[in-house]
Protein backbone atom coordinates (compact mmCIF):
# COMPACT_ATOMS: atom_id res chain seq x y z
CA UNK A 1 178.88 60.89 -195.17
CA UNK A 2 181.86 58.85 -194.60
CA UNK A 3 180.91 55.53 -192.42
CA UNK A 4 183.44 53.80 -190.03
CA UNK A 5 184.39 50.61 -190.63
CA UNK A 6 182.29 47.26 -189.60
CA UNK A 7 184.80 45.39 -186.58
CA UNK A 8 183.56 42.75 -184.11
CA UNK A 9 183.64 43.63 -180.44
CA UNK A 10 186.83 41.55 -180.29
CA UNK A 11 188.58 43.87 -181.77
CA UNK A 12 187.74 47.05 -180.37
CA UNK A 13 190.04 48.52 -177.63
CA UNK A 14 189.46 48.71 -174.00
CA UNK A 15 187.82 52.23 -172.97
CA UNK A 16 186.27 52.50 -176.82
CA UNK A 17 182.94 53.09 -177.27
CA UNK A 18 181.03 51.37 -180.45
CA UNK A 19 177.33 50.52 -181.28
CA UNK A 20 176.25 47.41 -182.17
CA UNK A 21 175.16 47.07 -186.10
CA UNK A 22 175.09 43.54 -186.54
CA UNK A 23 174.25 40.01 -184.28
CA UNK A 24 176.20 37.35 -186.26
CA UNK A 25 175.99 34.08 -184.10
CA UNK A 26 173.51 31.38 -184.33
CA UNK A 27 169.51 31.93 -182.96
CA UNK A 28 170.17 30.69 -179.73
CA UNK A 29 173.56 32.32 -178.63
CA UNK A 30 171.46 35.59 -180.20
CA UNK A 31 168.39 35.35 -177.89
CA UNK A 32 170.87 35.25 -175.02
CA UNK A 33 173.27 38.06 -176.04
CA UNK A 34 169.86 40.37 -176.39
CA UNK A 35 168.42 38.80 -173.01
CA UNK A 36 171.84 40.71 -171.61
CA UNK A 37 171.60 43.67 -173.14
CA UNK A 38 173.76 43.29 -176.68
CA UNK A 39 171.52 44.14 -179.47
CA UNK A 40 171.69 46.41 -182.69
CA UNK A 41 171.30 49.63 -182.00
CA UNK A 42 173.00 49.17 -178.25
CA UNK A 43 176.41 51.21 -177.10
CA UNK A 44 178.56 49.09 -175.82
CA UNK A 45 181.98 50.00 -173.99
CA UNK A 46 185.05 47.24 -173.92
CA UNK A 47 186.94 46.97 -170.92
CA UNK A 48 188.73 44.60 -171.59
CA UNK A 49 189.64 42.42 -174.41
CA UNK A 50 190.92 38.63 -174.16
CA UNK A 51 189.02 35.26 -173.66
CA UNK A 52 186.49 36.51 -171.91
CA UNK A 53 186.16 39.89 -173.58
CA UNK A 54 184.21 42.14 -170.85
CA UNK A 55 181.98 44.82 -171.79
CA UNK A 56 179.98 47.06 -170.19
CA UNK A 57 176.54 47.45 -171.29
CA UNK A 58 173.96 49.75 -169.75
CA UNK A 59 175.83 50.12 -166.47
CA UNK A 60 176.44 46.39 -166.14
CA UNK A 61 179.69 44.30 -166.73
CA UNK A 62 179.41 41.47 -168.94
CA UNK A 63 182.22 38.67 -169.91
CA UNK A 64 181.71 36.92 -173.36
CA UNK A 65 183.18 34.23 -174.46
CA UNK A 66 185.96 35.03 -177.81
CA UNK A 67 183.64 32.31 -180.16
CA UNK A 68 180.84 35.43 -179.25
CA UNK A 69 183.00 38.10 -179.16
């Protein structure tokens, strides 16, 4: 089986679709991004990308910050 390559959500495009596999930021930014939603296993949808990236995330817009993006 042929696996898709590993991006951050900062490089996704606007409209795409990808599940998060991986929480790379330090304990407490982590805690916070799963408080909103963002956690492995989670599908996440980009609309749009820039500083903040927004994302929508079980119905509900969210705007992240690039450093977390």
């Amino acid at each position: 089986m042929d696996h898709l390559p590993l991006i951050s959500l900062a490089a996704a495009w606007p409209s795409q679709v990808v599940v998060v596999v991986a929480v790379d930021v330090p304990n407490d930014d982590s805690a916070r991004l799963k408080a909103l939603g963002i956690c492995v296993g989670r599908k996440v949808q980009i609309v749009k990308r820039g500083d903040p990236l927004i994302v929508r995330v079980v119905g509900t817009r969210i705007g992240l910050s690039g450093r977390l993006a």
